[in-house]
Protein backbone atom coordinates (compact mmCIF):
# COMPACT_ATOMS: atom_id res chain seq x y z
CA UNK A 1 -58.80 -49.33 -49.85
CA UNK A 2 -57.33 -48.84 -46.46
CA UNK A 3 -57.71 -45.98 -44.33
CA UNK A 4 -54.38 -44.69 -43.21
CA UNK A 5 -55.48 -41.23 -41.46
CA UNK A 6 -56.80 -42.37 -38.20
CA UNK A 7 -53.68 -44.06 -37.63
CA UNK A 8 -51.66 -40.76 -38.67
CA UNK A 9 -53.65 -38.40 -36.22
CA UNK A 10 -53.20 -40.84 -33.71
CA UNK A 11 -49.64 -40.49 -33.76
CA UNK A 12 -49.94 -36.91 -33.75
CA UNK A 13 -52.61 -37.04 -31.22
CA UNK A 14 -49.65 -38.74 -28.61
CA UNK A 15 -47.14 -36.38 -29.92
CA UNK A 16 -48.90 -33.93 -28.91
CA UNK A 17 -50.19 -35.38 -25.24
CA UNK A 18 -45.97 -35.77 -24.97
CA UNK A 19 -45.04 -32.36 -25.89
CA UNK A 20 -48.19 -30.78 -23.60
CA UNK A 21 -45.61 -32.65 -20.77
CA UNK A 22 -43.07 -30.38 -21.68
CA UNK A 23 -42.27 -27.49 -19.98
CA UNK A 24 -40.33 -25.62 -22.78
CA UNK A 25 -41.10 -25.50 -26.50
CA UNK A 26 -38.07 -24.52 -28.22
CA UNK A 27 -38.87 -23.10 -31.94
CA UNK A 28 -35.66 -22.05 -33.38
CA UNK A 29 -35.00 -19.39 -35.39
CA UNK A 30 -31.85 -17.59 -36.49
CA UNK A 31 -32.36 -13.81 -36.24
CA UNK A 32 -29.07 -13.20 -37.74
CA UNK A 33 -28.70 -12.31 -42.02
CA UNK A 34 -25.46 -14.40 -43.49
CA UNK A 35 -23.80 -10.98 -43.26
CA UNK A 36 -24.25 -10.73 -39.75
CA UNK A 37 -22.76 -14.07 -39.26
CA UNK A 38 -19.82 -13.35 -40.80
CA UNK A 39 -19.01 -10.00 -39.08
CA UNK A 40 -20.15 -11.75 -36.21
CA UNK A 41 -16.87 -14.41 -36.68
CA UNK A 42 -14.88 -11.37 -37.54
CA UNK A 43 -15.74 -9.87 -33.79
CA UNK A 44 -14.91 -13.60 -32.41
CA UNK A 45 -11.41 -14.04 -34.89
CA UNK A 46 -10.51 -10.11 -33.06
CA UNK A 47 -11.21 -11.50 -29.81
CA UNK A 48 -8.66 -14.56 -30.02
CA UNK A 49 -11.70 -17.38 -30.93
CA UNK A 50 -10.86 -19.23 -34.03
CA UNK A 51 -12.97 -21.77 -33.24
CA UNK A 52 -16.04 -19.45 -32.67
CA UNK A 53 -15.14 -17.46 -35.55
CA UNK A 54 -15.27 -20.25 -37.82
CA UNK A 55 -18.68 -21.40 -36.24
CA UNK A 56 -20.05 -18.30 -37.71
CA UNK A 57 -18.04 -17.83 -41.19
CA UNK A 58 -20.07 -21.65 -41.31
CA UNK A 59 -23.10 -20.22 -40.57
CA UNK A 60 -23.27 -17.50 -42.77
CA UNK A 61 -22.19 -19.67 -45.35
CA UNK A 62 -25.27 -22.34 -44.78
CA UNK A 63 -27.43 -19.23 -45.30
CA UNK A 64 -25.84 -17.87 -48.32
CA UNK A 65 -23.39 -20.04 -50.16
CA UNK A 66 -22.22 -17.13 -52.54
CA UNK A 67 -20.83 -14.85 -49.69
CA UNK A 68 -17.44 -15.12 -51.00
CA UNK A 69 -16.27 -12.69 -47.50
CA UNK A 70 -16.76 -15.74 -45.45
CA UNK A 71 -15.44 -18.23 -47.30
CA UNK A 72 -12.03 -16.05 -47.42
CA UNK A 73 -12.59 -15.16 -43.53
CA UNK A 74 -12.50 -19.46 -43.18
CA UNK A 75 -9.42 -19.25 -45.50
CA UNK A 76 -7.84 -17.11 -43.54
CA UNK A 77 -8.47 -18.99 -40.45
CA UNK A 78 -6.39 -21.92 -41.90
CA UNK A 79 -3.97 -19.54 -43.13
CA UNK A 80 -3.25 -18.38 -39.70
CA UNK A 81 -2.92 -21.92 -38.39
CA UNK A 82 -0.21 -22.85 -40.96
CA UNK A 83 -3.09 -24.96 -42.57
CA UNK A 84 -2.39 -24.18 -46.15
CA UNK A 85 -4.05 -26.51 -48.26
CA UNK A 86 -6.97 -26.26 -46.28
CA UNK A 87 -6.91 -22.69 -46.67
CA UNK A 88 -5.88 -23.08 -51.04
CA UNK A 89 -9.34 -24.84 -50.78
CA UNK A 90 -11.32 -22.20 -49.70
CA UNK A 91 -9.85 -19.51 -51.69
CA UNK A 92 -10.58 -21.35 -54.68
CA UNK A 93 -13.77 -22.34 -53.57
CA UNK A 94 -14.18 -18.11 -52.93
CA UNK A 95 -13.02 -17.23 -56.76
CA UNK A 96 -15.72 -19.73 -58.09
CA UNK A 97 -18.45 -17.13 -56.89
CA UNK A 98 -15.91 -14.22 -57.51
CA UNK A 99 -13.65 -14.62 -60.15
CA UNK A 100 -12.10 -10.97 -59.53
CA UNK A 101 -12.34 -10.52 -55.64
CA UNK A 102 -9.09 -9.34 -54.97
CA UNK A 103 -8.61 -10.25 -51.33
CA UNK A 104 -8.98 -14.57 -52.62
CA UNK A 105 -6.60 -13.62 -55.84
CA UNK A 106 -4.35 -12.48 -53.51
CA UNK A 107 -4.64 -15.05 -50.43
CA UNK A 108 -4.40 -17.64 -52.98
CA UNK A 109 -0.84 -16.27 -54.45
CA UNK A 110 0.42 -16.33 -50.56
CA UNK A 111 -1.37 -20.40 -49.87
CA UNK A 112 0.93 -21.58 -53.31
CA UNK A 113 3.85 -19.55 -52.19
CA UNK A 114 3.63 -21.30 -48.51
CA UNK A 115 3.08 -24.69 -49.97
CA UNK A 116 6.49 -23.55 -52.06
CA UNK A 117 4.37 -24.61 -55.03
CA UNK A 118 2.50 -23.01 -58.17
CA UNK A 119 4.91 -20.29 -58.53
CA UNK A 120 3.47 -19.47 -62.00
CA UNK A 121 -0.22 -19.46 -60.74
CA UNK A 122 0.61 -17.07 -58.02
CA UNK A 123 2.34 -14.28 -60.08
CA UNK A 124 -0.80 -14.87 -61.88
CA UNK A 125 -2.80 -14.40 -59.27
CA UNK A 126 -0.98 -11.86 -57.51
CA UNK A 127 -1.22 -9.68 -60.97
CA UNK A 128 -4.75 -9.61 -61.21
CA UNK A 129 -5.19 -8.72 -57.72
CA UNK A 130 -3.32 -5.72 -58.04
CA UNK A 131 -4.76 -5.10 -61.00
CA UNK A 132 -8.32 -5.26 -59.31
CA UNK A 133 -7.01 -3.13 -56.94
CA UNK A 134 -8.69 -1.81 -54.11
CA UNK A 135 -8.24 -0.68 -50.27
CA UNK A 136 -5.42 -3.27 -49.69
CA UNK A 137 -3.69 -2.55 -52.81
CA UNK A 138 -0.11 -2.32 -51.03
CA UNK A 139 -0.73 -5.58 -49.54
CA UNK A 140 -1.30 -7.18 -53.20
CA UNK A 141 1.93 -5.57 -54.86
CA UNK A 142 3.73 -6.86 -51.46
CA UNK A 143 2.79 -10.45 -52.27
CA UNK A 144 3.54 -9.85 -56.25
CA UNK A 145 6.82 -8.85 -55.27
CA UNK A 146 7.26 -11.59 -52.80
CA UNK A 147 6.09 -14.12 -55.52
CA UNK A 148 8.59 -12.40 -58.16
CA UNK A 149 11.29 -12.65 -55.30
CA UNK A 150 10.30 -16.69 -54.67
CA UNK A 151 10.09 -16.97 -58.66
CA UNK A 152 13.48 -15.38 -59.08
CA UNK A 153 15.16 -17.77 -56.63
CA UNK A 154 14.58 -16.01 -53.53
CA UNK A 155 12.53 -17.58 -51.04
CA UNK A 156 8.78 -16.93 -49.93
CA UNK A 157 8.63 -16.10 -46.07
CA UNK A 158 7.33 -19.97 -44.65
């Protein structure tokens, strides 16, 4: 049988000797809860910094997978840069933690209507958003009636 271990606490042995060289130790840790990441990007999306924002909606995401406000923050993000697919993706990705969230029933019906596609899914959508309801509720019967406009034969806004 070999004996491994010296040669293991020799190598932490010199690691050690090399860090004692070191000035600064950095230990990192992220004070901030997955909530506070997102509102975090929400302060950085207000102030004009996309690229920040979306930083933290990633962040807050890496610490807790299921908070469906981010993922539709990062939706909306690609939404605003004309990025529709990108931003279909994460609204469906939103609605497979939250069937029912309202705000990714109805950002969904808008990414379809953009991509002049799905028609049928977004008056879906857009009806069981406004039958969630909630604080935007006018927003949600805007988009139904802009899908039943686009499904009609008028157009949806590009």
């Amino acid at each position: 049988m070999i004996r491994r271990w010296p040669v293991r606490a020799a190598g932490i042995v010199a690691l050690v000797v090399a860090l004692a060289g070191c000035s600064h130790l950095v230990i990192l840790h992220d004070p901030l809860t997955a909530p506070e990441h997102n509102d975090l990007g929400v302060a950085y999306e207000s102030g004009g910094r996309p690229d920040l924002a979306a930083r933290e909606y990633r962040q807050a995401l890496k610490l807790d997978p299921k908070l469906v406000r981010a993922r539709v923050n990062l939706g909306n993000l690609e939404a605003a840069a004309g990025r529709w697919a990108k931003a279909e993706a994460h609204y469906r990705l939103a609605m497979r933690v939250a069937p029912d969230d309202a705000d990714a029933l109805n950002n969904l019906a808008i990414a379809l209507l953009r991509q002049r596609r799905g028609i049928d899914e977004a008056r879906q959508l857009a009806e069981r958003a406004v039958a969630v309801g909630g604080a935007r509720d006018s927003i949600y019967r805007a988009t139904l009636e802009e899908v039943r406009a686009a499904a009609s034969g008028g157009t949806a806004r590009p």
